[in-house]
Protein backbone atom coordinates (compact mmCIF):
# COMPACT_ATOMS: atom_id res chain seq x y z
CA UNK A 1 -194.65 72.46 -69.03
CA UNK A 2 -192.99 69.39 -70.54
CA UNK A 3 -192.22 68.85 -74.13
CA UNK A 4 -194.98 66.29 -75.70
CA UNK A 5 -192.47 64.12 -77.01
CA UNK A 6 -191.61 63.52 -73.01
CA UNK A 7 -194.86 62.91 -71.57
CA UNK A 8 -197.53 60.84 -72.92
CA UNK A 9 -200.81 62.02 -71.25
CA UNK A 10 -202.78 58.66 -72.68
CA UNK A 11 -201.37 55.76 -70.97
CA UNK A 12 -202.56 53.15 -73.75
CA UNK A 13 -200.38 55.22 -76.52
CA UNK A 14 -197.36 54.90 -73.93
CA UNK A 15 -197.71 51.05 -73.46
CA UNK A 16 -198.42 51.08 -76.98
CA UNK A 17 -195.01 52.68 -77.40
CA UNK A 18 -192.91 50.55 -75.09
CA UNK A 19 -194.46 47.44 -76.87
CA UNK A 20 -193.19 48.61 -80.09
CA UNK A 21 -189.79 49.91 -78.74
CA UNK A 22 -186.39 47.75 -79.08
CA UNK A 23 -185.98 44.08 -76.67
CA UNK A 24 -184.37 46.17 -73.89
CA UNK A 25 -187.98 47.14 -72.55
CA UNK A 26 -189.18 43.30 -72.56
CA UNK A 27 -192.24 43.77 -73.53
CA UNK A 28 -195.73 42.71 -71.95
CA UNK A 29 -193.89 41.59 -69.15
CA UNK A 30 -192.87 45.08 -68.21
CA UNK A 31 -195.94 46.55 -68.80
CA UNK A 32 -197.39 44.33 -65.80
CA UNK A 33 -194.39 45.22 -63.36
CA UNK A 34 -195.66 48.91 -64.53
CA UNK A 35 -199.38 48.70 -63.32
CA UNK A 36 -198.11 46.42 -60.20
CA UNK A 37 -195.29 49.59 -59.30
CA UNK A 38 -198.56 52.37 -59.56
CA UNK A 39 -200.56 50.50 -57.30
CA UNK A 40 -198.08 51.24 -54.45
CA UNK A 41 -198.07 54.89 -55.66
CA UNK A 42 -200.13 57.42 -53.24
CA UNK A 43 -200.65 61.09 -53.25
CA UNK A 44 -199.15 63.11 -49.97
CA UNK A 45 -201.04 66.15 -49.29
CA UNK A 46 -200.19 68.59 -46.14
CA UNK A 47 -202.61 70.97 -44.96
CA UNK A 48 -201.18 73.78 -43.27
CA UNK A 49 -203.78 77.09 -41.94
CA UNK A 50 -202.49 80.40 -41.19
CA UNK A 51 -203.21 83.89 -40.66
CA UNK A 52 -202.95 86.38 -43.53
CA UNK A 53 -201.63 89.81 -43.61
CA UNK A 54 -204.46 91.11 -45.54
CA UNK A 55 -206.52 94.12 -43.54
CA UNK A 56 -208.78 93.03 -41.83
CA UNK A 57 -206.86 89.34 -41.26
CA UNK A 58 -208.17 86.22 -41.61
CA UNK A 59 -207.39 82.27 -41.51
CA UNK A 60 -206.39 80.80 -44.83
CA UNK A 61 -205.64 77.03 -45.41
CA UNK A 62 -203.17 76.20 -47.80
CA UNK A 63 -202.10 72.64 -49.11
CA UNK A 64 -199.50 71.09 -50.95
CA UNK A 65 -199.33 67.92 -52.75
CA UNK A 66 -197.15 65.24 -54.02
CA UNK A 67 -196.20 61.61 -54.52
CA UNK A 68 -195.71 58.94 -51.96
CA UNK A 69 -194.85 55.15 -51.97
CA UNK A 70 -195.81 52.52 -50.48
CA UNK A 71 -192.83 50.60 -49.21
CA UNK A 72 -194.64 48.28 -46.66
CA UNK A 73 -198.11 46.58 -46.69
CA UNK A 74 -198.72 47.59 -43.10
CA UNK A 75 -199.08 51.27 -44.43
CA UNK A 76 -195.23 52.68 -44.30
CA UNK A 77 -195.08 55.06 -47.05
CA UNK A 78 -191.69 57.20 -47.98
CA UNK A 79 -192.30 60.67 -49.08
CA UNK A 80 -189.79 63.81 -49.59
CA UNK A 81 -188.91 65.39 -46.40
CA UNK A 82 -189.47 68.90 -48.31
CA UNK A 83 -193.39 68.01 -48.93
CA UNK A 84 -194.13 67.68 -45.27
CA UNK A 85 -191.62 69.80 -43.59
CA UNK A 86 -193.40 72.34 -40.84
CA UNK A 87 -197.07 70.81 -41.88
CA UNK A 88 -198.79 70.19 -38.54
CA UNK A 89 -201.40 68.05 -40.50
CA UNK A 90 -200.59 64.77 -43.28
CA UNK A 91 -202.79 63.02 -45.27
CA UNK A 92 -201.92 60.26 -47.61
CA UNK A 93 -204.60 59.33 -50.38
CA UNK A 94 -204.78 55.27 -51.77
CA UNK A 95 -205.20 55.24 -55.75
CA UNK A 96 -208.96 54.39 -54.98
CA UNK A 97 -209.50 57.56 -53.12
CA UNK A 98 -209.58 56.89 -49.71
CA UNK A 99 -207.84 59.50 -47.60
CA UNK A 100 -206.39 57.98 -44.33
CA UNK A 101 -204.44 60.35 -41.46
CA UNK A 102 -200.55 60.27 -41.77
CA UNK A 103 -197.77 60.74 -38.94
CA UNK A 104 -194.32 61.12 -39.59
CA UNK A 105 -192.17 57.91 -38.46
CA UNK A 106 -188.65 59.12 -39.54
CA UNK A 107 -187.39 62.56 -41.03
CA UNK A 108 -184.04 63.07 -43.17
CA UNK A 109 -183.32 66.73 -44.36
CA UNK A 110 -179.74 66.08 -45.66
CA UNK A 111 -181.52 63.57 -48.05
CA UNK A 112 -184.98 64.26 -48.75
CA UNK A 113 -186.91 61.86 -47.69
CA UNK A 114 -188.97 60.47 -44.76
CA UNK A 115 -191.34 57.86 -43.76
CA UNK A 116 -194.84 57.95 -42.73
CA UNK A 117 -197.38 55.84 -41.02
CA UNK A 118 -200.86 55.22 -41.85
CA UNK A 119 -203.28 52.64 -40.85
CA UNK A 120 -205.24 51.25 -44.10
CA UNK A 121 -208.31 48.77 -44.18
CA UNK A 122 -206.29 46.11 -45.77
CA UNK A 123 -202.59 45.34 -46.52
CA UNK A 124 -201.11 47.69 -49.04
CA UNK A 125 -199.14 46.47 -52.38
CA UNK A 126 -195.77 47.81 -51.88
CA UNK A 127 -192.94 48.67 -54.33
CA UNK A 128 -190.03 46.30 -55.83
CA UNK A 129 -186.60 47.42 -54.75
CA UNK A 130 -183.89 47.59 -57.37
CA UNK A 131 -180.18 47.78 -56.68
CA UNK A 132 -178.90 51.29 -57.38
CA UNK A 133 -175.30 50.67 -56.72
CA UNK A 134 -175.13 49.08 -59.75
CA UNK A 135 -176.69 52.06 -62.09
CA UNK A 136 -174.66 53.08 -64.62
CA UNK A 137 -174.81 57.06 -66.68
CA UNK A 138 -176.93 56.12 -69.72
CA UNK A 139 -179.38 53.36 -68.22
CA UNK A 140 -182.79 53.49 -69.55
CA UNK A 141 -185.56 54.70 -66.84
CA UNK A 142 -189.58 55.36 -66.84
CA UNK A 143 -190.72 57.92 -64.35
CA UNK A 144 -194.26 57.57 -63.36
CA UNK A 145 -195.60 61.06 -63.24
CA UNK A 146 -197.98 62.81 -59.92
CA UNK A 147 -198.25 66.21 -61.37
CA UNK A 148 -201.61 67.78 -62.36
CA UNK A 149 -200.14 67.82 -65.73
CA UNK A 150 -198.81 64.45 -65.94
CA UNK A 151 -200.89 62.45 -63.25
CA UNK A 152 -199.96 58.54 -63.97
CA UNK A 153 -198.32 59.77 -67.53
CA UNK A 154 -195.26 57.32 -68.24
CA UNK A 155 -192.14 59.13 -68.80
CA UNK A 156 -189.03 57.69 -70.33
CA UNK A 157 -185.56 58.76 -70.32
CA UNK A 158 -181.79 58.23 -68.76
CA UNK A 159 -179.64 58.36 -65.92
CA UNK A 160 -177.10 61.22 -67.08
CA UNK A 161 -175.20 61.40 -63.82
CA UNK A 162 -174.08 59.66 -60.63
CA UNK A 163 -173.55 61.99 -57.20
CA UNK A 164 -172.30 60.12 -54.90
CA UNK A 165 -170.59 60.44 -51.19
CA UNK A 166 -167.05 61.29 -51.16
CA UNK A 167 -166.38 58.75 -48.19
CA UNK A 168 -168.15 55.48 -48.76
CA UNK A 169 -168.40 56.05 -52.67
CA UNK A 170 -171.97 55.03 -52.39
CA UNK A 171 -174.54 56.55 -54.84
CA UNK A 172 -176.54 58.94 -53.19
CA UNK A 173 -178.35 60.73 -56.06
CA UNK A 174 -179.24 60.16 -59.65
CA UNK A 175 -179.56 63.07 -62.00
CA UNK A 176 -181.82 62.34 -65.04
CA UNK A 177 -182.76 63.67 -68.55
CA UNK A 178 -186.18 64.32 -67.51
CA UNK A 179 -188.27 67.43 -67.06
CA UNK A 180 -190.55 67.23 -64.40
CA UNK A 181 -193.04 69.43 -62.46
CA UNK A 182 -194.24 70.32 -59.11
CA UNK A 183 -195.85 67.76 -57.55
CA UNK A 184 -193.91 65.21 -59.00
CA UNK A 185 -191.81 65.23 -56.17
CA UNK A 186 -192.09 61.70 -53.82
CA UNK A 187 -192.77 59.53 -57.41
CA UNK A 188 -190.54 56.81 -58.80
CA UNK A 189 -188.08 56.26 -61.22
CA UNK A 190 -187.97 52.49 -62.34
CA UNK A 191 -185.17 50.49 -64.04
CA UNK A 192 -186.18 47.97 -66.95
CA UNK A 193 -187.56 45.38 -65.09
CA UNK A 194 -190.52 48.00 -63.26
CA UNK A 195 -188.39 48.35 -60.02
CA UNK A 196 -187.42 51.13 -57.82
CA UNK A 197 -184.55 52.80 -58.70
CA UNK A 198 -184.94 56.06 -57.29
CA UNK A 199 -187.21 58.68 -55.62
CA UNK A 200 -187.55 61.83 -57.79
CA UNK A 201 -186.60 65.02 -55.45
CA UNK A 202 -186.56 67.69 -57.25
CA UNK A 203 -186.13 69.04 -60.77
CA UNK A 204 -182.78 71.64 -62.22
CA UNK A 205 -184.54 74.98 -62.68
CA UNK A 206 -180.69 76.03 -64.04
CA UNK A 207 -180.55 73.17 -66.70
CA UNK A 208 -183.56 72.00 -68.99
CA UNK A 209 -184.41 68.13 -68.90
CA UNK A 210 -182.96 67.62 -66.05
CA UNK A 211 -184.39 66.23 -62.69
CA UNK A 212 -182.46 64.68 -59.51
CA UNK A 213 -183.71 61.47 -57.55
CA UNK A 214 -182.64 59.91 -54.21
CA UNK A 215 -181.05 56.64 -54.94
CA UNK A 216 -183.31 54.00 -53.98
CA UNK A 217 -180.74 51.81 -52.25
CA UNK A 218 -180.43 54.92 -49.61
CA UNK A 219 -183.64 54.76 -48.94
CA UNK A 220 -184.19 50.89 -48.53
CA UNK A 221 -180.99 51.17 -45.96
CA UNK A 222 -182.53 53.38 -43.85
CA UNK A 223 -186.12 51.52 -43.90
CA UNK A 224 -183.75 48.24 -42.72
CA UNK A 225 -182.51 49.61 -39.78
CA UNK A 226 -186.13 51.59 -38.98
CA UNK A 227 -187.55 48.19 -39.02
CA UNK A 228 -184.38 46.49 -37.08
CA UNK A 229 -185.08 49.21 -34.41
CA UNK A 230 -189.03 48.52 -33.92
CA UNK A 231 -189.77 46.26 -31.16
């Protein structure tokens, strides 16, 4: 479970916090770009039914849950491809509680991530993209947490790595001084001005405080060319 000093449960004591902190959080203004980027956060749940090896057997339905974003008003939302791998039924659930059928659109294993479609009642607020080639080890960040334990907590910390690929020197991954938990998976990491700057993935069992994200300028790429390729 995280450290209290890392997750602040009661949102009005972070704000509170990030109003009081040093110029490089810019105050109210932030704060806005905050409540604007959670609007365009959704929860991803799979539901997935199977028989058990118990004597006599029987049907069991399991589910799994985690973060989503919204990354176009028409109801495109990116998710890890882990969360919905194998799950022969999606749902994605709007911050006011409506659940709405999902199907995938795209699928990347070697990354993590993948899009899905829904159909909403009305246009969606989506995210703000930030420019992750341009991240640098040490940048501030604020996570937005999905766990049970941290659901909408505000999490600050620092990008204390770059992975990146070997041939076009792009940055792939960020690795960051957080400690996250399950279910946090799919939720974003901003930069200072309450844009996206990454996707978590997963966290480092091997190392404490320390999480990985998808670069968000890896995912934007790919969302490009999805929308390049639909008639």
């Amino acid at each position: 479970m995280p450290k209290p000093s890392r997750i602040l449960n009661n949102i009005s004591i972070t704000l509170m916090l990030l109003l009081a902190a040093p110029c490089a959080w810019a105050g109210g203004n932030l704060i806005d770009r905050i409540h604007q980027t959670e609007k365009s956060i959704v929860t991803v749940q799979t539901q997935l039914t199977r028989v058990t090896h118990t004597n006599p057997p029987h049907l069991a339905t399991y589910y799994r849950k985690a973060a989503g974003l919204v990354i176009d008003p028409s109801g495109i939302i990116v998710t890890n491809t882990h969360t919905i791998i194998d799950a022969p039924f999606i749902f994605v659930i709007l911050p006011n509680g409506t659940k709405l059928s999902a199907k995938v659109l795209y699928a990347n294993g070697a990354y993590d991530f993948s899009f899905l479609r829904i159909h909403p009642p009305h246009p969606l607020p989506s995210v703000a993209w930030a420019d992750s080639s341009l991240v640098g080890v040490g940048q501030d960040i604020l996570a937005v947490g999905n766990s049970d334990y941290d659901n909408r907590s505000i999490m600050s910390g620092h990008i204390k790595g770059i992975l990146r690929d070997r041939t076009t020197l792009t940055n792939d991954f960020l690795e960051l001084d957080l400690d996250l938990n399950h279910g946090d998976s799919g939720g974003p990491i901003l930069d200072r001005q309450g844009r996206l700057l990454g996707m978590v993935m997963a966290k480092r069992e091997s190392q404490p405080n320390s999480s990985i994200a998808i670069a968000s300028n890896k995912i934007h790429q790919q969302y490009l060319q999805y929308r390049r390729n639909v008639p």
